[in-house]
C-alpha atoms as a PDB file:
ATOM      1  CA  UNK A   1    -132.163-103.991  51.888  1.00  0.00           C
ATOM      2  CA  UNK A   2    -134.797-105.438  49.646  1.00  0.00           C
ATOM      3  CA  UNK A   3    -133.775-107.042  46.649  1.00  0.00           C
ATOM      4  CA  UNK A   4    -136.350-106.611  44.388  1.00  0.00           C
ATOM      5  CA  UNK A   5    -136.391-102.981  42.688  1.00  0.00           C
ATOM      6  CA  UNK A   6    -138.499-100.348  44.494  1.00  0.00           C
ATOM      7  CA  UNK A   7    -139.135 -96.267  45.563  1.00  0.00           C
ATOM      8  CA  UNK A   8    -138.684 -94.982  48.222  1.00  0.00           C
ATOM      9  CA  UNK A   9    -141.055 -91.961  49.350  1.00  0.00           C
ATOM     10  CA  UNK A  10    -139.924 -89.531  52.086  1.00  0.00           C
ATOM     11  CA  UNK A  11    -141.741 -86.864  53.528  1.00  0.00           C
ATOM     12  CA  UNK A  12    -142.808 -84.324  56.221  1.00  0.00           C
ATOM     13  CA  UNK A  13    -145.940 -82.086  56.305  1.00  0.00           C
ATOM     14  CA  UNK A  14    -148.068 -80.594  58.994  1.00  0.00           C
ATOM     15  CA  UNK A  15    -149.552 -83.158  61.478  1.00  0.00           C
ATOM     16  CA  UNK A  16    -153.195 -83.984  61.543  1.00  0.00           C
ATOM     17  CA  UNK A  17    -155.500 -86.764  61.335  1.00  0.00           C
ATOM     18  CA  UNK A  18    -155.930 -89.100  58.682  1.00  0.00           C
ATOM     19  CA  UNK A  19    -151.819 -88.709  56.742  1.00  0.00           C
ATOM     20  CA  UNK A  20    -151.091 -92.569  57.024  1.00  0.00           C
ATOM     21  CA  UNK A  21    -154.344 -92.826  55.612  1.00  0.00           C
ATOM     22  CA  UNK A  22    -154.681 -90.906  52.256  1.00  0.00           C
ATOM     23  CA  UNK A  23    -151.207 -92.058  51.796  1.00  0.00           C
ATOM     24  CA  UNK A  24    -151.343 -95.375  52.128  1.00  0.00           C
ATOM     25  CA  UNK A  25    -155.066 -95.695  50.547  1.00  0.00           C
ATOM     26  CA  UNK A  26    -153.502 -93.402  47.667  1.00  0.00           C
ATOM     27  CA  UNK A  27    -150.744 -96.561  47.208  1.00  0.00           C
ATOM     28  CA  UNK A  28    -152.846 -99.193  47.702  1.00  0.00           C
ATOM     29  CA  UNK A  29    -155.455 -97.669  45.295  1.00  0.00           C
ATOM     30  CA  UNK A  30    -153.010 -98.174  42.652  1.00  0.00           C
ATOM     31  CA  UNK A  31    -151.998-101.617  43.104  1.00  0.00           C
ATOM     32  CA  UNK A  32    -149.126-100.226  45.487  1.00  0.00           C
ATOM     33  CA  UNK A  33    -147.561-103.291  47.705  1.00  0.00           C
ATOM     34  CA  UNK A  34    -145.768-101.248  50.734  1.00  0.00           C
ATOM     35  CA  UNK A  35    -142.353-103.320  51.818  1.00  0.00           C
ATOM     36  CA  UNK A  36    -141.508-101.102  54.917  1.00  0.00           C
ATOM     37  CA  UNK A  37    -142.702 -97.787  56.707  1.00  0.00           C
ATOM     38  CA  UNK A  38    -141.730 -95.707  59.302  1.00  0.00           C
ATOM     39  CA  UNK A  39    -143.727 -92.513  60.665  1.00  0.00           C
ATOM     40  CA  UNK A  40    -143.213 -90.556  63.526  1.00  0.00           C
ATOM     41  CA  UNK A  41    -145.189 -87.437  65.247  1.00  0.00           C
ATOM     42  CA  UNK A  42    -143.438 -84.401  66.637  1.00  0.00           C
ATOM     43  CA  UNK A  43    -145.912 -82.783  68.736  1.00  0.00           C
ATOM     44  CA  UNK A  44    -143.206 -79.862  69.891  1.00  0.00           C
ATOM     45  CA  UNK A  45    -143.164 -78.982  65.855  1.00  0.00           C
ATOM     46  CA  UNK A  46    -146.657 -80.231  64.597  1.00  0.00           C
ATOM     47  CA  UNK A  47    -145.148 -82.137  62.147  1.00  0.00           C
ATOM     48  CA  UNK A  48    -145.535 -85.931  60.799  1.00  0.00           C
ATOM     49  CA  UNK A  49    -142.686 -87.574  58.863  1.00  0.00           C
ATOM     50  CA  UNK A  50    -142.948 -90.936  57.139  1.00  0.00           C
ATOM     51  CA  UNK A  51    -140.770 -92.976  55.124  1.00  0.00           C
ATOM     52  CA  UNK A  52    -142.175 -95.785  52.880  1.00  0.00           C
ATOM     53  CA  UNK A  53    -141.024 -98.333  50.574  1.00  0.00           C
ATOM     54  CA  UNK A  54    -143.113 -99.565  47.585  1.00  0.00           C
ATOM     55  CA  UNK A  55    -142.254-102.354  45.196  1.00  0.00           C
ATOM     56  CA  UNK A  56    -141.783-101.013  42.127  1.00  0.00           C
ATOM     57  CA  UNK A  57    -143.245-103.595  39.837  1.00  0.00           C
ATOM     58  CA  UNK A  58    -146.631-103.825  42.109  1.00  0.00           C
ATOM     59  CA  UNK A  59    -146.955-100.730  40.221  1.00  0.00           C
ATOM     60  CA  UNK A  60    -148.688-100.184  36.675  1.00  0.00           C
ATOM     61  CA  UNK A  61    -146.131 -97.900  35.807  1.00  0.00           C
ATOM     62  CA  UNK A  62    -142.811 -95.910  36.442  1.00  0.00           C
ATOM     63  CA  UNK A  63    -141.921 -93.668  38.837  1.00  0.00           C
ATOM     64  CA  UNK A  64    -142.332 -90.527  36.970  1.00  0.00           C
ATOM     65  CA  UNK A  65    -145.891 -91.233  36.478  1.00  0.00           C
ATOM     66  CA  UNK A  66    -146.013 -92.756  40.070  1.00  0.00           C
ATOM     67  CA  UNK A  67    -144.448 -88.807  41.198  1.00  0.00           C
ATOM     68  CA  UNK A  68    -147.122 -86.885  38.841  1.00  0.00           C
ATOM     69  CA  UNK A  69    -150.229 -88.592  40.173  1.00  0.00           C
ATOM     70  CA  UNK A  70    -148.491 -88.200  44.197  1.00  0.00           C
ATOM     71  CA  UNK A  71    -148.130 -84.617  43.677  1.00  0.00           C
ATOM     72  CA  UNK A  72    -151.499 -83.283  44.328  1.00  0.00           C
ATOM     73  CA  UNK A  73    -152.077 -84.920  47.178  1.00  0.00           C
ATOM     74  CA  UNK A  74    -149.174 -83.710  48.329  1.00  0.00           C
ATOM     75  CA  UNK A  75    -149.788 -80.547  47.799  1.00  0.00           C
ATOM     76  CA  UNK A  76    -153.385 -80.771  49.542  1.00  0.00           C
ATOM     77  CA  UNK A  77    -151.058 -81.844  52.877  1.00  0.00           C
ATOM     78  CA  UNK A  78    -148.571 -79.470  53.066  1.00  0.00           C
ATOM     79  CA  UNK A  79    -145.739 -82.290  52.456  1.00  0.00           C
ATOM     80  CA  UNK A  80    -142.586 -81.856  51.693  1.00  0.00           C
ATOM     81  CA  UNK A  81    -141.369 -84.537  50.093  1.00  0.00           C
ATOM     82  CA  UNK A  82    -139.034 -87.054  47.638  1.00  0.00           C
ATOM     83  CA  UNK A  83    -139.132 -89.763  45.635  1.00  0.00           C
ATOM     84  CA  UNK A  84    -136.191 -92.404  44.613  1.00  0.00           C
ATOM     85  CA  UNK A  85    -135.623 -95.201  42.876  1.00  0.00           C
ATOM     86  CA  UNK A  86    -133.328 -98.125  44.445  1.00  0.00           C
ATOM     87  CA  UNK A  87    -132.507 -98.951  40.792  1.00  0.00           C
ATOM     88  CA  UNK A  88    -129.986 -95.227  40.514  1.00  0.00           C
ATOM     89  CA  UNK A  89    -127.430 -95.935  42.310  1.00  0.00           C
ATOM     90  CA  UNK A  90    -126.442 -92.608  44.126  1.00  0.00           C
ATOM     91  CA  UNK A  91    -123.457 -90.620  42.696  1.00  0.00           C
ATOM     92  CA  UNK A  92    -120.797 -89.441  46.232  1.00  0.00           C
ATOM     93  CA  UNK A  93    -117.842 -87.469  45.318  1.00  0.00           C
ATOM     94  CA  UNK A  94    -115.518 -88.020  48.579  1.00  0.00           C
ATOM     95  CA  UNK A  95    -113.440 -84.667  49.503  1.00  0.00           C
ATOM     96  CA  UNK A  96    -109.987 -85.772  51.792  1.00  0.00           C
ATOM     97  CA  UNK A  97    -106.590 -84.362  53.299  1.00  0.00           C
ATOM     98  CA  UNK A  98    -104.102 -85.797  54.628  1.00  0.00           C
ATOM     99  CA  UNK A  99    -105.858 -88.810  57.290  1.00  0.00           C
ATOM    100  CA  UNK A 100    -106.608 -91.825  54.832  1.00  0.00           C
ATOM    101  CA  UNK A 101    -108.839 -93.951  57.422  1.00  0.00           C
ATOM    102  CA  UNK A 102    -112.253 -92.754  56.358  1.00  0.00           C
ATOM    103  CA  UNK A 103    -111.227 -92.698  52.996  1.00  0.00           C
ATOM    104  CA  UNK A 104    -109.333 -96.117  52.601  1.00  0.00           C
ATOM    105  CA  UNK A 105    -112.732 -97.681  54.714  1.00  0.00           C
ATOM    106  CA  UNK A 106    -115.368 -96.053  52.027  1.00  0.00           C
ATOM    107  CA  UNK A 107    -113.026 -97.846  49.093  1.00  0.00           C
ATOM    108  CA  UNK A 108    -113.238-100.776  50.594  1.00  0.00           C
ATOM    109  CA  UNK A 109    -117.030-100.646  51.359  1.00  0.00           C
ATOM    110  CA  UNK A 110    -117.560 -99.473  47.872  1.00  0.00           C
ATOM    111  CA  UNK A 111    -114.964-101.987  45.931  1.00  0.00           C
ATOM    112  CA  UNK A 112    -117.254-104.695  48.228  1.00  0.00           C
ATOM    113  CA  UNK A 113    -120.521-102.784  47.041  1.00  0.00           C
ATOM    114  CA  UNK A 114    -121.642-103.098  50.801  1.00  0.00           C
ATOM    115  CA  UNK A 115    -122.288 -99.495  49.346  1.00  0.00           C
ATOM    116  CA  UNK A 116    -123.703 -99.946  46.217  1.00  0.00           C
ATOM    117  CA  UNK A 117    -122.745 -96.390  44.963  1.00  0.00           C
ATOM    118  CA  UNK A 118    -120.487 -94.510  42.274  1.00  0.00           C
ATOM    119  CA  UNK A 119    -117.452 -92.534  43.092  1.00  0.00           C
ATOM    120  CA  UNK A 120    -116.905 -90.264  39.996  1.00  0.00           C
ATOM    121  CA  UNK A 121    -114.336 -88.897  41.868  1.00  0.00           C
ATOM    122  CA  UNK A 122    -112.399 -87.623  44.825  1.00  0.00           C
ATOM    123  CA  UNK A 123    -111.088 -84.048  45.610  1.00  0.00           C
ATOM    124  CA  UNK A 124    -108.478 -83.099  47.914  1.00  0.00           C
ATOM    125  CA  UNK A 125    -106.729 -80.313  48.874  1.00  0.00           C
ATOM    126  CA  UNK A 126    -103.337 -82.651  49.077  1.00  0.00           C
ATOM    127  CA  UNK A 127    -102.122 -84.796  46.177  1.00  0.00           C
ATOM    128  CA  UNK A 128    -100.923 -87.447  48.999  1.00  0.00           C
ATOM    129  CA  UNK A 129    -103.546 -90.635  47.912  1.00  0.00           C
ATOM    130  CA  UNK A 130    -103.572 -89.568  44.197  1.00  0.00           C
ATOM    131  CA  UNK A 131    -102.033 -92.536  43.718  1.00  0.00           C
ATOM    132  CA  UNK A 132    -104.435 -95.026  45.668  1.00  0.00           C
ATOM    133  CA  UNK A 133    -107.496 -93.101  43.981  1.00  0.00           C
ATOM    134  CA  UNK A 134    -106.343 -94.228  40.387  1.00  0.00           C
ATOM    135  CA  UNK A 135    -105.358 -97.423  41.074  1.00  0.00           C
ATOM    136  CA  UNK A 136    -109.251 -97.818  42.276  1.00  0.00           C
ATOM    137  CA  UNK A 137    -109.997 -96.583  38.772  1.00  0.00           C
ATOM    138  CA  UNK A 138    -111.732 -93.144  40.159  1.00  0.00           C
ATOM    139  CA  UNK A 139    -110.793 -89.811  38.916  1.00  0.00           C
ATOM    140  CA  UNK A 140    -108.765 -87.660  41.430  1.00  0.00           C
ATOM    141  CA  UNK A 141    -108.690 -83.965  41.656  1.00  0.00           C
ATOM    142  CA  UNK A 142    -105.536 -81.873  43.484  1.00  0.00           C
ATOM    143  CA  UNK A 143    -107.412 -78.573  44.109  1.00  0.00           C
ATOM    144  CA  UNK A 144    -105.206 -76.673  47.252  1.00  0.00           C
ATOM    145  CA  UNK A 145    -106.865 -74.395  49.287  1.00  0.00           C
ATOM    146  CA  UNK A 146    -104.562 -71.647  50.936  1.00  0.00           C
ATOM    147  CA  UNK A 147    -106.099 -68.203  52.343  1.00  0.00           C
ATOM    148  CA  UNK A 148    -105.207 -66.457  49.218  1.00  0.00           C
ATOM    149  CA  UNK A 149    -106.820 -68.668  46.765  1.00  0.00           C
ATOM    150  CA  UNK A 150    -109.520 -70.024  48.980  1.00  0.00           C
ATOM    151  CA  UNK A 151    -112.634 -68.688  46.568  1.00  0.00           C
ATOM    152  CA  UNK A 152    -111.491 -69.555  43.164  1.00  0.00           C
ATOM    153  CA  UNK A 153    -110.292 -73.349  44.848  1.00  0.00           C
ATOM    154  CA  UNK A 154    -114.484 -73.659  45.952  1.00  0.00           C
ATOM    155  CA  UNK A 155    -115.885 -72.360  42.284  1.00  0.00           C
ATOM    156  CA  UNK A 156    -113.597 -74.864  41.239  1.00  0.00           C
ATOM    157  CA  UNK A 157    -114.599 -77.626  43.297  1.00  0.00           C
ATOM    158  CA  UNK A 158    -118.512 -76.334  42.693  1.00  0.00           C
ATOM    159  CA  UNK A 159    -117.698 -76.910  39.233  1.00  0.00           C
ATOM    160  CA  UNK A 160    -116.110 -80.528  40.051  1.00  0.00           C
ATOM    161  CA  UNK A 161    -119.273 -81.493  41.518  1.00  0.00           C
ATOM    162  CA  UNK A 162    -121.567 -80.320  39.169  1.00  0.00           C
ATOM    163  CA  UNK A 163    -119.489 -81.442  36.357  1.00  0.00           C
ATOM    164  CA  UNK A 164    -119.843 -85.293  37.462  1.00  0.00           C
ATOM    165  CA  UNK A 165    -123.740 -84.804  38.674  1.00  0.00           C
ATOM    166  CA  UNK A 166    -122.686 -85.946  42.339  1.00  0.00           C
ATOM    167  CA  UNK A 167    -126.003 -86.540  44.244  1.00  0.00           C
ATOM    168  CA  UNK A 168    -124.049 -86.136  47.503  1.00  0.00           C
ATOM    169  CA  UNK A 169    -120.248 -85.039  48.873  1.00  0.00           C
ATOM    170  CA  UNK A 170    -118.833 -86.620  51.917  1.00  0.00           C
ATOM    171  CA  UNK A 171    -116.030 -84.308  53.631  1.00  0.00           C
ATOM    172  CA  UNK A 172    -114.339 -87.876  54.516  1.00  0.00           C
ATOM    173  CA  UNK A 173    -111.509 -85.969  57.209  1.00  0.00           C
ATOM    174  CA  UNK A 174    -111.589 -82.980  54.785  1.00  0.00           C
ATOM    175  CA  UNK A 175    -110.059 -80.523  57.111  1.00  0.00           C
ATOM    176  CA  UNK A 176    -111.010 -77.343  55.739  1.00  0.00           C
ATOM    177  CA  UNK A 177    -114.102 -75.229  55.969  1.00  0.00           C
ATOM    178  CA  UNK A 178    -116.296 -75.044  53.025  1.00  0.00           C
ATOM    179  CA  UNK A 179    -117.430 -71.317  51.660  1.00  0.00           C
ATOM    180  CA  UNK A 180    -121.055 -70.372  52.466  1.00  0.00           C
ATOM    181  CA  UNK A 181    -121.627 -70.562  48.740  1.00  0.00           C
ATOM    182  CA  UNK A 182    -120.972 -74.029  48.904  1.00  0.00           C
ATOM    183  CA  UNK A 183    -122.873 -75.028  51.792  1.00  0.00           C
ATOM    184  CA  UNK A 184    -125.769 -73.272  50.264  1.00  0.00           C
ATOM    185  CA  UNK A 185    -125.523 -74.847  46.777  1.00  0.00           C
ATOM    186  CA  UNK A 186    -125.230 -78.305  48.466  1.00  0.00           C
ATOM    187  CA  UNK A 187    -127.978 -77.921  51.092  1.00  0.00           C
ATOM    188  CA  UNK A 188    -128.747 -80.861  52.667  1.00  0.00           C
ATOM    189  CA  UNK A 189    -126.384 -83.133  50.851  1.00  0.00           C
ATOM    190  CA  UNK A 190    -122.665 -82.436  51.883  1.00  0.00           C
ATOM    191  CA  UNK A 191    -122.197 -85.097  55.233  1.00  0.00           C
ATOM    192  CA  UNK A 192    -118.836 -84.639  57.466  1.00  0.00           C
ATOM    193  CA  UNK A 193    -117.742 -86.571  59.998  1.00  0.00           C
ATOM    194  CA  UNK A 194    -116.542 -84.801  63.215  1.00  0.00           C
ATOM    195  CA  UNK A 195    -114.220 -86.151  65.877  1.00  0.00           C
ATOM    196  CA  UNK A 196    -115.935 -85.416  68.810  1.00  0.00           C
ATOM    197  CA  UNK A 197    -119.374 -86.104  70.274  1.00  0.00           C
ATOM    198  CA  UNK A 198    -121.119 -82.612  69.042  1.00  0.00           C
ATOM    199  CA  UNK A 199    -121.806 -80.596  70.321  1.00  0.00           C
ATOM    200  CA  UNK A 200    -118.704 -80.913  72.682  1.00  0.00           C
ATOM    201  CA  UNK A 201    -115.287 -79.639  71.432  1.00  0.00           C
ATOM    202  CA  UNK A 202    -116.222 -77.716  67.998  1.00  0.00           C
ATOM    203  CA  UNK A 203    -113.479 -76.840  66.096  1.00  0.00           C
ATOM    204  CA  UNK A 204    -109.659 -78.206  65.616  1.00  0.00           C
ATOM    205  CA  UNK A 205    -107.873 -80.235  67.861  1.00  0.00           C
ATOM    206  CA  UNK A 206    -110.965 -82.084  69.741  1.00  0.00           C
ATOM    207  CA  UNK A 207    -109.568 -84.846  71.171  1.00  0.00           C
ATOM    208  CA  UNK A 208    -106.603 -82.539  72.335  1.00  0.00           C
ATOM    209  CA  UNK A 209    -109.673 -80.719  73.444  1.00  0.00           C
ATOM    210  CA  UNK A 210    -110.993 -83.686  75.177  1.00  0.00           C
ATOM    211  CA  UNK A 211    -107.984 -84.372  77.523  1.00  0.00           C
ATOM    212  CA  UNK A 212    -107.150 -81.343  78.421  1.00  0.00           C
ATOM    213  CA  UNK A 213    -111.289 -81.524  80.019  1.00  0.00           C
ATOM    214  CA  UNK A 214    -110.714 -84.570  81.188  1.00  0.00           C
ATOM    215  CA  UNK A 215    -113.664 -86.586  79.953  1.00  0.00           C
ATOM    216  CA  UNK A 216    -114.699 -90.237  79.861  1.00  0.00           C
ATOM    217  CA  UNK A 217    -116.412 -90.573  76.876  1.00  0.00           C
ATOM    218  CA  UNK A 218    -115.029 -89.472  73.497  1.00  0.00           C
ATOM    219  CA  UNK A 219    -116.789 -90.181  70.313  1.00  0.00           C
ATOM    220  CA  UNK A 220    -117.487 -88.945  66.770  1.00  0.00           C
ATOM    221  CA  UNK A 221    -120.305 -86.934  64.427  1.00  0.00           C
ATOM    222  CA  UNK A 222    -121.795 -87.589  61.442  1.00  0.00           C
ATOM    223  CA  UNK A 223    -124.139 -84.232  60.403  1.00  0.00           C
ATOM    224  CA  UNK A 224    -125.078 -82.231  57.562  1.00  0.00           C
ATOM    225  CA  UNK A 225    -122.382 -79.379  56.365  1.00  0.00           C
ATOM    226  CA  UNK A 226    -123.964 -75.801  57.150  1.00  0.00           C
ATOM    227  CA  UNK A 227    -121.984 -72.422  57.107  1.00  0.00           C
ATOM    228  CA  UNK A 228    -121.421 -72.493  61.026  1.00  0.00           C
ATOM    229  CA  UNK A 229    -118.524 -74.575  62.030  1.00  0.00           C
ATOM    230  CA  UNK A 230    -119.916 -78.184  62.969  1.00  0.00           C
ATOM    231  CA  UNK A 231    -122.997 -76.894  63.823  1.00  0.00           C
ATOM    232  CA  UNK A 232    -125.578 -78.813  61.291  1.00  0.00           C
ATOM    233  CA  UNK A 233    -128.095 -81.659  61.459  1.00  0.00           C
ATOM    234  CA  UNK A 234    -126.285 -84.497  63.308  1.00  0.00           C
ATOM    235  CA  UNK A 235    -127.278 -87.998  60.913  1.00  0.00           C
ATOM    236  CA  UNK A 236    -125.275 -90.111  63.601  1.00  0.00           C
ATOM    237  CA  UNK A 237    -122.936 -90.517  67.003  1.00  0.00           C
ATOM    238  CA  UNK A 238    -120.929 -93.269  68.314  1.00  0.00           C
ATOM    239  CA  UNK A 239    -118.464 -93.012  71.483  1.00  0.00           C
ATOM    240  CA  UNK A 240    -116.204 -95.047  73.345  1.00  0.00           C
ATOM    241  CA  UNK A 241    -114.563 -95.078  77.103  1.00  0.00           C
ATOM    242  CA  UNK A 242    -111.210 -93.699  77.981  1.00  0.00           C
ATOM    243  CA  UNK A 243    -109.474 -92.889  81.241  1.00  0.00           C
ATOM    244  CA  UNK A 244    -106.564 -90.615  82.758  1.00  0.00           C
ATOM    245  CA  UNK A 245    -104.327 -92.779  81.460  1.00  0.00           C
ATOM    246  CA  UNK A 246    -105.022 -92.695  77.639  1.00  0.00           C
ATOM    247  CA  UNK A 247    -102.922 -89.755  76.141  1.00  0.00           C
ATOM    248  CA  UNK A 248    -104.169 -87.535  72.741  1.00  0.00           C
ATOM    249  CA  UNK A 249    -102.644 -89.750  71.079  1.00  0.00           C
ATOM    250  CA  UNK A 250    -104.540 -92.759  72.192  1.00  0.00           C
ATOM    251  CA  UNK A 251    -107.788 -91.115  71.454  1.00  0.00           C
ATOM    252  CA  UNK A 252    -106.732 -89.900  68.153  1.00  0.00           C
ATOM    253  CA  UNK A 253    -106.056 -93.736  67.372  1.00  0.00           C
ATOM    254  CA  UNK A 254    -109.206 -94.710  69.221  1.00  0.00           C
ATOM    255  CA  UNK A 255    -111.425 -92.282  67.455  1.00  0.00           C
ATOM    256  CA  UNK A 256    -109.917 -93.417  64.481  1.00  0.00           C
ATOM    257  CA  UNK A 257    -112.370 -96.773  64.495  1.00  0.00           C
ATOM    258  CA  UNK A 258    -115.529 -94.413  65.967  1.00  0.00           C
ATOM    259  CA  UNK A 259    -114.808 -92.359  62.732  1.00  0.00           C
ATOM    260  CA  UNK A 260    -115.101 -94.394  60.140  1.00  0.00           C
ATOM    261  CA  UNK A 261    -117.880 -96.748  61.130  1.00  0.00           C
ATOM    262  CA  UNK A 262    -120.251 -93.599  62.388  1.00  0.00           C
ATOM    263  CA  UNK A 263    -119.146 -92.117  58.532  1.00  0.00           C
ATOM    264  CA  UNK A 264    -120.298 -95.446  56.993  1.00  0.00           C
ATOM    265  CA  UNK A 265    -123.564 -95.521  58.921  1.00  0.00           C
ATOM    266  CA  UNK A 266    -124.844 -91.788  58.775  1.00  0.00           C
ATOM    267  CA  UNK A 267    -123.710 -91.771  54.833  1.00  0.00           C
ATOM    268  CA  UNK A 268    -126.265 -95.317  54.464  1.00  0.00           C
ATOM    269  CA  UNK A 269    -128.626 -93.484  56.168  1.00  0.00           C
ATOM    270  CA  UNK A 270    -128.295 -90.797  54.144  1.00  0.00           C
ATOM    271  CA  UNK A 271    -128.273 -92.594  50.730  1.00  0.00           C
ATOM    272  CA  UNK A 272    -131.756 -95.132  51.853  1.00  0.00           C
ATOM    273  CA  UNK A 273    -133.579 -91.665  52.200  1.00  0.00           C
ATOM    274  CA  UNK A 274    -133.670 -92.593  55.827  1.00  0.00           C
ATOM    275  CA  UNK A 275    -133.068 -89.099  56.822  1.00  0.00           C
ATOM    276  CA  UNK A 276    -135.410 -85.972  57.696  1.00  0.00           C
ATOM    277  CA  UNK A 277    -135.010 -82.897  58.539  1.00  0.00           C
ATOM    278  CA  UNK A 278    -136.795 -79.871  60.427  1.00  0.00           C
ATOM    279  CA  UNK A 279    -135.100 -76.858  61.327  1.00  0.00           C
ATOM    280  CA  UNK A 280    -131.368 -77.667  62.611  1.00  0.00           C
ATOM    281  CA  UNK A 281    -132.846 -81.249  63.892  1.00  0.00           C
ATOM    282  CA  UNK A 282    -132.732 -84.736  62.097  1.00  0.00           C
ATOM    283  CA  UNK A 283    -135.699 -87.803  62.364  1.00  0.00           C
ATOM    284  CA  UNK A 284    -133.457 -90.781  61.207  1.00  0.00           C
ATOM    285  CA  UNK A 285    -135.864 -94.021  60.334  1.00  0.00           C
ATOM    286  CA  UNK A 286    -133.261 -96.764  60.747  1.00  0.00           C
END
């Protein structure tokens, strides 16, 4: 990570000749000094993603008037696209249950600001680390989620979210499935990390899953939160070796470690604007 200020552009449009091109000419036209980029060509989709980094004082002005000029030319490719700033620090609201490791190792990354975000607060369906939230100064919210109560406990959490202006929600071992609404309202933004190597052993118990199959390798998910069960935009994988001898219990402790450092990584990736998507598929400049 740069330490000087700048924006970040991220896009995909149609492929053809000449993208790199206009958008780079259209930067360096205005004085733009490019600190990194990344492009890459699907020719199964026809489409061209980039991911550029521009200083921000090379610049005659900010990036509002930086995103106004952009915008035709955008338009004239097709692009989807975004602009940030490095200088707004990206808002998370963490969701939890009852397993603290992915929680307790996002504190600690953020307390370090080896992720230099804000926390305005963290929901769970438990009250079990209300206490360790607090003492961390964040805000915690006890929302429980049973059958009966399941849709008013997701308005409420929608409102929790949109109440604190969270740019993105990490399901850090949340273990319930979000509402549709939700999913929808968040699209794109809501990341979840999955103890398994997706998409192998969906659903509850995976590592119970795992032994009973007998495999070698078990590992863990990062991916985008869809409607269908585990079935989003994987951001990032990690696995390690076992053998017959390891029991669930082994790989529940051993997964533990897989967990939180693919969480850390696909949630970076996330936040740098390192991520694109087409369709249920992810191009991940790291």
């Amino acid at each position: 990570m740069h330490r000087d200020r700048f924006y970040t552009l991220a896009a995909s449009c149609p492929d053809q000749v000449g993208i790199i091109a206009k958008v780079t000419g259209f930067i360096a036209d205005l004085g733009g000094w490019i600190l990194e980029s990344s492009f890459h060509a699907d020719d199964t989709a026809g489409r061209y993603f980039m991911r550029i980094e521009i200083k921000a004082d090379s610049l005659p002005f900010l990036l509002s008037e930086f995103r106004a000029r952009f915008a035709p030319l955008a338009e004239a490719l097709q692009m989807d696209w975004k602009l940030s700033d490095s200088a707004v620090k990206k808002r998370v609201v963490l969701m939890v249950s009852k397993q603290e490791h992915c929680l307790y190792d996002l504190l600690a990354r953020w307390q370090s600001k080896e992720l230099d975000i804000e926390i305005p607060c963290v929901i769970s369906n438990h009250d079990t680390f209300k206490a360790l939230v607090e003492w961390h100064g964040i805000p915690f919210h006890h929302v429980p989620v049973t059958p009966e109560t399941k849709a008013q406990a997701y308005a409420e959490v929608q409102r929790l979210v949109d109440e604190v202006h969270a740019d993105t929600v990490v399901l850090a071992r949340y273990m319930q499935i979000l509402s549709p609404d939700l999913c929808a309202a968040y699209a794109g933004r809501i990341l979840n990390i999955h103890h398994s190597f997706l998409p192998s052993f969906v659903g509850a118990k995976p590592y119970h899953q795992a032994y009973e199959r007998g495999v070698k390798l078990i590992g863990a998910t990062c991916h985008y939160v869809t409607a269908e069960l585990d079935q989003g935009p994987i951001i990032e994988q990690d696995v390690i070796r076992i053998d017959h001898s390891d029991s669930p219990d082994d790989m529940v402790r051993y997964g533990k470690d897989i967990e939180k450092t693919v969480l850390a990584r696909g949630l970076r990736y996330h936040l740098e604007d390192r991520v694109l998507t087409h369709g249920n598929k992810t191009i991940v400049f790291r």
